[in-house]
PDB file of N, CA and C in Angstrom:
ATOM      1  N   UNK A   1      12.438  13.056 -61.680  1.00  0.00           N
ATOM      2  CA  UNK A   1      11.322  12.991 -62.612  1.00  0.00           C
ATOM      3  C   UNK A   1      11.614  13.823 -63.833  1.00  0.00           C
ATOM      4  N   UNK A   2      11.141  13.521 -65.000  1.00  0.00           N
ATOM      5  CA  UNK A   2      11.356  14.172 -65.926  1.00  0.00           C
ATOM      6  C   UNK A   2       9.903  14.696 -66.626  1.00  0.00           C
ATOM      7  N   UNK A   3       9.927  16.314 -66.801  1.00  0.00           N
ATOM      8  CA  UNK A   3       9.005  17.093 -67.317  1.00  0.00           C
ATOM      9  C   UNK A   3       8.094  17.007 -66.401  1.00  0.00           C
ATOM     10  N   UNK A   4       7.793  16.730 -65.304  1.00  0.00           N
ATOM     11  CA  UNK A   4       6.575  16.806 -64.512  1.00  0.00           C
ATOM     12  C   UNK A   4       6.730  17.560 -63.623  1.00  0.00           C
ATOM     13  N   UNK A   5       6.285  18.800 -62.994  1.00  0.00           N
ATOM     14  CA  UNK A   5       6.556  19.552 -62.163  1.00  0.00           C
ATOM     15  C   UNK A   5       5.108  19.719 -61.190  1.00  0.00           C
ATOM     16  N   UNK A   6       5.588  19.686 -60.338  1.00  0.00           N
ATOM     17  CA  UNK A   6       4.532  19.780 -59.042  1.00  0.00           C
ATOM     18  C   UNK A   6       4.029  21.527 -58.847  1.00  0.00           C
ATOM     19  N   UNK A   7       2.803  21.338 -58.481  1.00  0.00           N
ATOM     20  CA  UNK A   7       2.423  22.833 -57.820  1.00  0.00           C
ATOM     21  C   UNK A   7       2.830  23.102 -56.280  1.00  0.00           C
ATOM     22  N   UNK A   8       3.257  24.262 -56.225  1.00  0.00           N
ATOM     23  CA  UNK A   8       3.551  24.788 -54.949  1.00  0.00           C
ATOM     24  C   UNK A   8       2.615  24.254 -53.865  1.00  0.00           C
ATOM     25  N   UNK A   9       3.314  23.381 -52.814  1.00  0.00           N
ATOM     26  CA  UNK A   9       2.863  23.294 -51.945  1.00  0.00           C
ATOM     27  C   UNK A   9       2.075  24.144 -50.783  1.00  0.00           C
ATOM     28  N   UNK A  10       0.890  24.307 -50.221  1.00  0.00           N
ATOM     29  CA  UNK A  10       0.280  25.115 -49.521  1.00  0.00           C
ATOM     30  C   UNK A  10       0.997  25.789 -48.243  1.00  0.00           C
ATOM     31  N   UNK A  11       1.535  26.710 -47.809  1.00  0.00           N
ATOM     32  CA  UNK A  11       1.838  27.411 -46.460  1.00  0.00           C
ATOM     33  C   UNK A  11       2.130  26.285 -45.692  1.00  0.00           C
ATOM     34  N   UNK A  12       3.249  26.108 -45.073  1.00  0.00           N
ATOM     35  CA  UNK A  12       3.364  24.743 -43.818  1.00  0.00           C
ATOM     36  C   UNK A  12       3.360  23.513 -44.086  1.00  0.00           C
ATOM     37  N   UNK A  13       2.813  23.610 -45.373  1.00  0.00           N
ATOM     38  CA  UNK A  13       3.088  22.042 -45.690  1.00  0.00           C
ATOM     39  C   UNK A  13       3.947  21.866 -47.023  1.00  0.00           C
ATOM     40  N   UNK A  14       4.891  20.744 -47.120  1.00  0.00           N
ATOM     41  CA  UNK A  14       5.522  20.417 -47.960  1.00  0.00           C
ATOM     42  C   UNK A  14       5.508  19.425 -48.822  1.00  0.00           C
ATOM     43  N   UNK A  15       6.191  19.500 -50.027  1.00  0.00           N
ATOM     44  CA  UNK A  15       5.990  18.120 -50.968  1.00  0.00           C
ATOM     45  C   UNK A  15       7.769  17.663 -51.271  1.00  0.00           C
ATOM     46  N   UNK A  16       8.405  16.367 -50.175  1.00  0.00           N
ATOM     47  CA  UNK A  16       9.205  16.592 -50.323  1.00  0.00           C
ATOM     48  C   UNK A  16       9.781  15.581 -51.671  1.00  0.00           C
ATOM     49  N   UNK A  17       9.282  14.911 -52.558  1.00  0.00           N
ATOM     50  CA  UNK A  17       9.453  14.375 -54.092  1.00  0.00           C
ATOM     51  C   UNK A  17       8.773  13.327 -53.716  1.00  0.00           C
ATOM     52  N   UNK A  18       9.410  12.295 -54.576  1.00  0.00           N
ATOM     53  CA  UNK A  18       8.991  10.561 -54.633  1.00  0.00           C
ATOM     54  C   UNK A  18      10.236   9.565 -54.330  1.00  0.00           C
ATOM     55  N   UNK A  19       9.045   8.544 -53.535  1.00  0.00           N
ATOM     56  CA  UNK A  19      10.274   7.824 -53.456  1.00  0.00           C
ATOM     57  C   UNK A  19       9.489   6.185 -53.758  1.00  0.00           C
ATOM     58  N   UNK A  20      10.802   5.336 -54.142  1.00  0.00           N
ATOM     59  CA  UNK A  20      10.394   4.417 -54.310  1.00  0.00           C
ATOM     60  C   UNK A  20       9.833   3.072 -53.062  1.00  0.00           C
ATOM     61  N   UNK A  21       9.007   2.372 -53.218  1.00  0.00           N
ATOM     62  CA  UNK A  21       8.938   1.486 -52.207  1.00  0.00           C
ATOM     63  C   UNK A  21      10.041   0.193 -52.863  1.00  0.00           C
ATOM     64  N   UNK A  22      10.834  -0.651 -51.764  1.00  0.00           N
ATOM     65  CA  UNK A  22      11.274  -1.777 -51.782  1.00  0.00           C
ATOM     66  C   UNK A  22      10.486  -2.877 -51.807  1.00  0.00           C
ATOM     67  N   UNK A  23      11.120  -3.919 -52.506  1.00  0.00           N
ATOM     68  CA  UNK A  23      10.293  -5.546 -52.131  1.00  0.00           C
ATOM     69  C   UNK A  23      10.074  -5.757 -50.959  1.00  0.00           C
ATOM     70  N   UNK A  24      10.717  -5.238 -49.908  1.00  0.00           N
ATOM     71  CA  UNK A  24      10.573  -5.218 -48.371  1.00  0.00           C
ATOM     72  C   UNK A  24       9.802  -4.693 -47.802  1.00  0.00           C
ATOM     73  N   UNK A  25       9.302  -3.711 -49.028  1.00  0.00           N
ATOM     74  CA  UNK A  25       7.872  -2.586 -48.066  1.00  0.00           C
ATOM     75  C   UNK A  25       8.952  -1.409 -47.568  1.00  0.00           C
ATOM     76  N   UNK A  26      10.112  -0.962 -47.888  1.00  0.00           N
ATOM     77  CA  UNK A  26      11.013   0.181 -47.192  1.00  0.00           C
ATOM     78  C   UNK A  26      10.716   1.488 -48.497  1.00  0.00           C
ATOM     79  N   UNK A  27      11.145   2.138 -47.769  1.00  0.00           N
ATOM     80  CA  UNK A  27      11.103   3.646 -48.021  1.00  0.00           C
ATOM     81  C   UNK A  27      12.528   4.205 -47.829  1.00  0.00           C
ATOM     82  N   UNK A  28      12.917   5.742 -48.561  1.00  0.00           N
ATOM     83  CA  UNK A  28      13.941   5.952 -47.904  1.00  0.00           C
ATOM     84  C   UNK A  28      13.734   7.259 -47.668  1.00  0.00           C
ATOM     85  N   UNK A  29      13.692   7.728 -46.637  1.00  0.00           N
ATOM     86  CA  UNK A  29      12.867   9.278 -46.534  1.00  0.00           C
ATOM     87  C   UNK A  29      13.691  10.472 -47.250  1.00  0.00           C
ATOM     88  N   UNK A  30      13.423  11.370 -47.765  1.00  0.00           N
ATOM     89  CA  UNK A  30      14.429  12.101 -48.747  1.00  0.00           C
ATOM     90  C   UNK A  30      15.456  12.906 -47.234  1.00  0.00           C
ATOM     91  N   UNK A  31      16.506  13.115 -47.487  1.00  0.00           N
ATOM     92  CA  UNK A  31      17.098  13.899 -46.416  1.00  0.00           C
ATOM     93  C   UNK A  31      16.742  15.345 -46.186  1.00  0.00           C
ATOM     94  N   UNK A  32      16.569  16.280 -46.830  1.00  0.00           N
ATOM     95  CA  UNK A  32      16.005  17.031 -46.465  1.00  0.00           C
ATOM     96  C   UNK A  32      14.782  17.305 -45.336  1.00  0.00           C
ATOM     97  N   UNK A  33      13.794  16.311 -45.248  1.00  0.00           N
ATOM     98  CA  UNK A  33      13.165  16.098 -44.942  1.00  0.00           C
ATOM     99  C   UNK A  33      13.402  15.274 -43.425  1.00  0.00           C
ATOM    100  N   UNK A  34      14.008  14.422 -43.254  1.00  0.00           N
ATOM    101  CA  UNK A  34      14.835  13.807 -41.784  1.00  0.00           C
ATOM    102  C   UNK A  34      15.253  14.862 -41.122  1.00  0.00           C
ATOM    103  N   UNK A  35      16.106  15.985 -42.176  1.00  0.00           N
ATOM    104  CA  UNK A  35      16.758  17.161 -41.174  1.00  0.00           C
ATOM    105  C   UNK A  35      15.821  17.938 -41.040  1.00  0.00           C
ATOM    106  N   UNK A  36      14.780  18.660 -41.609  1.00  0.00           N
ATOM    107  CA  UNK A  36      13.799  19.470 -40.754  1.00  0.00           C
ATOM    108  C   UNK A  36      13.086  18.885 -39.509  1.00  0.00           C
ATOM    109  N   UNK A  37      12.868  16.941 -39.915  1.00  0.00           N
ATOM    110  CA  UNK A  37      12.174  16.278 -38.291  1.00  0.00           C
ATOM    111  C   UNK A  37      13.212  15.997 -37.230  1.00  0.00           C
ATOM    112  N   UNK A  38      14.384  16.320 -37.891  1.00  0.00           N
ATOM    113  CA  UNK A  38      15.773  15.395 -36.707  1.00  0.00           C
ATOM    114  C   UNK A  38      15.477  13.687 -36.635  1.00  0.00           C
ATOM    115  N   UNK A  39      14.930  13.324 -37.738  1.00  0.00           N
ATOM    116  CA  UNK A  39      14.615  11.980 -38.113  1.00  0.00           C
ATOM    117  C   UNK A  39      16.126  11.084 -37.666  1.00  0.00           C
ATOM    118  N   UNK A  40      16.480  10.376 -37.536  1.00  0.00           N
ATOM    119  CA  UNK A  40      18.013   9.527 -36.793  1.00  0.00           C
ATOM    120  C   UNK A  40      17.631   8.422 -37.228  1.00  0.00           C
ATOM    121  N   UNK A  41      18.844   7.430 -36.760  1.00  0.00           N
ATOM    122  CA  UNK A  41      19.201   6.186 -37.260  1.00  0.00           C
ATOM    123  C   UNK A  41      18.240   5.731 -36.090  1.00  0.00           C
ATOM    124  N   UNK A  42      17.397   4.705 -36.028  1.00  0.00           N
ATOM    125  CA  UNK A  42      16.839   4.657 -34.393  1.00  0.00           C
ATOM    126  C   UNK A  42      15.138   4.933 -34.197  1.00  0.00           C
ATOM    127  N   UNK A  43      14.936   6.238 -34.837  1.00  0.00           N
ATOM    128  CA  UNK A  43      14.447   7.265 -34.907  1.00  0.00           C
ATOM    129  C   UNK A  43      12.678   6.518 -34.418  1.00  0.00           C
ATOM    130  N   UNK A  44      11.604   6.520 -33.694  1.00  0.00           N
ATOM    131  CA  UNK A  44      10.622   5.983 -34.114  1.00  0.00           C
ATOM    132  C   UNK A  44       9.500   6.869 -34.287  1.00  0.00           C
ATOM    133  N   UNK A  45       8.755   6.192 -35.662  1.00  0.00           N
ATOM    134  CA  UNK A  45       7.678   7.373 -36.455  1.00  0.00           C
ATOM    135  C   UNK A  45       6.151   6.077 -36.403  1.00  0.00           C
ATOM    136  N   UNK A  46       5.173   7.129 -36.049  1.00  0.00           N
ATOM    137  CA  UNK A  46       4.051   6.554 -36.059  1.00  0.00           C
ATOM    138  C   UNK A  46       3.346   6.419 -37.585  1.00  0.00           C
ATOM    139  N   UNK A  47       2.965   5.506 -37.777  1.00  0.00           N
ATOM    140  CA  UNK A  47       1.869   5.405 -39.395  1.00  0.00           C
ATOM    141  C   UNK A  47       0.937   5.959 -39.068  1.00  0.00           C
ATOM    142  N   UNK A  48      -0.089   6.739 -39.773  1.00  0.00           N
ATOM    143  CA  UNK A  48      -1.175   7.338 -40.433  1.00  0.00           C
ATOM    144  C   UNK A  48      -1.671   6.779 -40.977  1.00  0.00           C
ATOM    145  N   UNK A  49      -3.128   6.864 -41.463  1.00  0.00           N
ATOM    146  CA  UNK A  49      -3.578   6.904 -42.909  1.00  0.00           C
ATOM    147  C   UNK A  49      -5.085   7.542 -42.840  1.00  0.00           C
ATOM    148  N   UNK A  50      -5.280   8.164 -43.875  1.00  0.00           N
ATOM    149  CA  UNK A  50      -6.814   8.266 -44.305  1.00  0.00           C
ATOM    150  C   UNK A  50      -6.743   7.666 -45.635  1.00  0.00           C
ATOM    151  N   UNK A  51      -8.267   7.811 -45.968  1.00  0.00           N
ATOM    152  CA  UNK A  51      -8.744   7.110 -47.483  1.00  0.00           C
ATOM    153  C   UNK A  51      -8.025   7.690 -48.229  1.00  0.00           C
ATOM    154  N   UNK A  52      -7.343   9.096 -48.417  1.00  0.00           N
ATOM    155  CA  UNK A  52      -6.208   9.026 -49.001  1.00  0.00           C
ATOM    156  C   UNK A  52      -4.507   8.673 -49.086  1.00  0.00           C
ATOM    157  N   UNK A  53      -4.259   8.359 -48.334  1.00  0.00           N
ATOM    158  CA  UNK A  53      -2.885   8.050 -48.190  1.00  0.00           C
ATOM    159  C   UNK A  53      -2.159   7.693 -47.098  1.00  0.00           C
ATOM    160  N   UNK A  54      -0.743   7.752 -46.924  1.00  0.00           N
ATOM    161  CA  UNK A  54      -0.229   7.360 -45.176  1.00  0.00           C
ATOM    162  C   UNK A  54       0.592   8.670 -44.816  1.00  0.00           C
ATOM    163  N   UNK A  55       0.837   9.174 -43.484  1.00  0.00           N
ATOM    164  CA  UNK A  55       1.625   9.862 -42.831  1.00  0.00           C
ATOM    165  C   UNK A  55       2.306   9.321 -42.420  1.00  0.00           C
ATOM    166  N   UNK A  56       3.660   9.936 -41.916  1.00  0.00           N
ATOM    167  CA  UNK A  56       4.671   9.811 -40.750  1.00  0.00           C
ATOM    168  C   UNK A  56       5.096  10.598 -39.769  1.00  0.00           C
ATOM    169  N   UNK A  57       4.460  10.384 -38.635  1.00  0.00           N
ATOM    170  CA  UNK A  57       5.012  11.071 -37.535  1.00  0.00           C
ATOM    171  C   UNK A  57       5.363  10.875 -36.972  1.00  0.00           C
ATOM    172  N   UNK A  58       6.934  11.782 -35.919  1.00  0.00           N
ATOM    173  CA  UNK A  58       7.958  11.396 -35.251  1.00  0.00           C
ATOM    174  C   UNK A  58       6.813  10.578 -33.665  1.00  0.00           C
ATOM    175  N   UNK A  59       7.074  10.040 -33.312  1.00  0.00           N
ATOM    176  CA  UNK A  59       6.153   9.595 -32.186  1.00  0.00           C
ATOM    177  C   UNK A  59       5.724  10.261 -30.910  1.00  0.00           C
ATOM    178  N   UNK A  60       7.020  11.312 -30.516  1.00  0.00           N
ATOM    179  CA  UNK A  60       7.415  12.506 -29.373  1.00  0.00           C
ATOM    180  C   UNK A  60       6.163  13.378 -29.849  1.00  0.00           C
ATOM    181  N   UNK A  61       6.047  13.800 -31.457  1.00  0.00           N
ATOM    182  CA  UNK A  61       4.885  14.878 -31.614  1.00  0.00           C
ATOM    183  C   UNK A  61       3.403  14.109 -31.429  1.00  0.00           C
ATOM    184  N   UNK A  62       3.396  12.961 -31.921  1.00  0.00           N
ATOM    185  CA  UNK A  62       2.105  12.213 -31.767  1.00  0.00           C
ATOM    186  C   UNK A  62       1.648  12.338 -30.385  1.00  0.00           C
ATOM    187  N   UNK A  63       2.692  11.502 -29.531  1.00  0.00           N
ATOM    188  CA  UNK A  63       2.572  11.450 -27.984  1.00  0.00           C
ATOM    189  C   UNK A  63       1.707  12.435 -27.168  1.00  0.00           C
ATOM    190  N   UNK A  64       2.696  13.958 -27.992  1.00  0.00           N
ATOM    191  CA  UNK A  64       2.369  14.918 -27.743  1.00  0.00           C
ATOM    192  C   UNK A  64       1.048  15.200 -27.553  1.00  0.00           C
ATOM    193  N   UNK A  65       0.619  15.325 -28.851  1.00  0.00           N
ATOM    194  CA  UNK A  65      -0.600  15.524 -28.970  1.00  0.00           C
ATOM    195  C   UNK A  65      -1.147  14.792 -28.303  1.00  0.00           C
ATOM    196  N   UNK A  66      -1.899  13.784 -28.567  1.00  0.00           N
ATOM    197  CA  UNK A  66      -2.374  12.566 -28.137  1.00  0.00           C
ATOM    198  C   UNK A  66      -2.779  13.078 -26.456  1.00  0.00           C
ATOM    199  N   UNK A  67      -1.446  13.278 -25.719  1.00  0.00           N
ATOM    200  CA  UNK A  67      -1.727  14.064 -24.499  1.00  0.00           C
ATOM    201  C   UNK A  67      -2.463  15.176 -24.449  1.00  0.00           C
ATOM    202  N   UNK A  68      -2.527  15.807 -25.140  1.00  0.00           N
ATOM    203  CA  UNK A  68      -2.937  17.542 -25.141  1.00  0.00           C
ATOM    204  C   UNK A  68      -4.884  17.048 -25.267  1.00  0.00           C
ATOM    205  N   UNK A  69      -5.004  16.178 -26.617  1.00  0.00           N
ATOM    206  CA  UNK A  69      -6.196  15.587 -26.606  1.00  0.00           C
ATOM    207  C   UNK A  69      -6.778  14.994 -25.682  1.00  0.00           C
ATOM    208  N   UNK A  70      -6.525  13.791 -24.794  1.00  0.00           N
ATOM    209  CA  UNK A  70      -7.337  13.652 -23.224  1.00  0.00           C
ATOM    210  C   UNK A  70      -7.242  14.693 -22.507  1.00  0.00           C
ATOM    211  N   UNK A  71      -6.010  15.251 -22.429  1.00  0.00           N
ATOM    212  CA  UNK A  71      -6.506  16.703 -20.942  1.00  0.00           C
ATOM    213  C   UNK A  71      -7.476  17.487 -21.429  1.00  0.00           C
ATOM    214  N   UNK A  72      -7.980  17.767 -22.816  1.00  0.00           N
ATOM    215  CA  UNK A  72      -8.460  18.454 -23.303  1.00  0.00           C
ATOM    216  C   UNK A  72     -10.365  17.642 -23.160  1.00  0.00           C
ATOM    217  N   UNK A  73     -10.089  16.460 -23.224  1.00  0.00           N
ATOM    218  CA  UNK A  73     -11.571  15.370 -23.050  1.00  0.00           C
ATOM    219  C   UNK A  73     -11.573  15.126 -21.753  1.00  0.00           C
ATOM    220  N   UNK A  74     -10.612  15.213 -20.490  1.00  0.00           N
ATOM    221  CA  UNK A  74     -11.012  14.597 -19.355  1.00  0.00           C
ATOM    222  C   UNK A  74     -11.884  16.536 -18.817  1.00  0.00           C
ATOM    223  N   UNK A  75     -11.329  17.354 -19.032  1.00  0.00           N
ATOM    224  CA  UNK A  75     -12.152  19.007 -19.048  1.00  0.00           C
ATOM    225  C   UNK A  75     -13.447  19.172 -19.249  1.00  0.00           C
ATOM    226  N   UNK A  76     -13.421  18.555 -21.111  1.00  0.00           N
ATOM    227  CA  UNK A  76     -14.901  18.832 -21.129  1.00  0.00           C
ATOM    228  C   UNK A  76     -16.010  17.948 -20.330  1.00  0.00           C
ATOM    229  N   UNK A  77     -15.287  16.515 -19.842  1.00  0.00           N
ATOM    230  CA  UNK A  77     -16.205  15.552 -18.711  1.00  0.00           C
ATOM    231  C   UNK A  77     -16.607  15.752 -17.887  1.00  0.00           C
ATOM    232  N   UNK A  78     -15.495  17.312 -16.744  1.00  0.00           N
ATOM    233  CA  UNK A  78     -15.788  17.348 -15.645  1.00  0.00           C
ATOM    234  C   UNK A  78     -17.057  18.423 -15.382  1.00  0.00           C
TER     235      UNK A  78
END
């Protein structure tokens, strides 16, 4: 980008640039960013979205969670 500079991203979270979308709908995730998730050739990431925008998450952390959330709802049932 030229002359446009971003504000510091908040504690823990990052802004890792822009990228373009393809006629295909592809992305190419910046590398930096693959190597902090261990992102791979293979790799599978869940979509997001709120009214603002989309996420990507590795699916192992989603899973994760996702689990932690019912043990956490089948508790408050009993």
């Amino acid at each position: 980008g030229q002359g446009k500079s971003l504000p510091p991203a908040p504690k823990g979270k990052n802004i890792w640039g822009s990228v373009f979308v393809s006629e295909r709908g592809q992305i190419v995730i910046p590398k930096a960013a693959r190597e902090k998730f261990n992102i791979q050739p293979g790799s599978r990431l869940i979509v997001l979205s709120d009214e603002n925008g989309i996420a990507l998450i590795p699916s192992e952390v989603f899973e994760t969670q996702l689990k932690k959330a019912m043990e956490m709802a089948s508790k408050k049932t009993e």
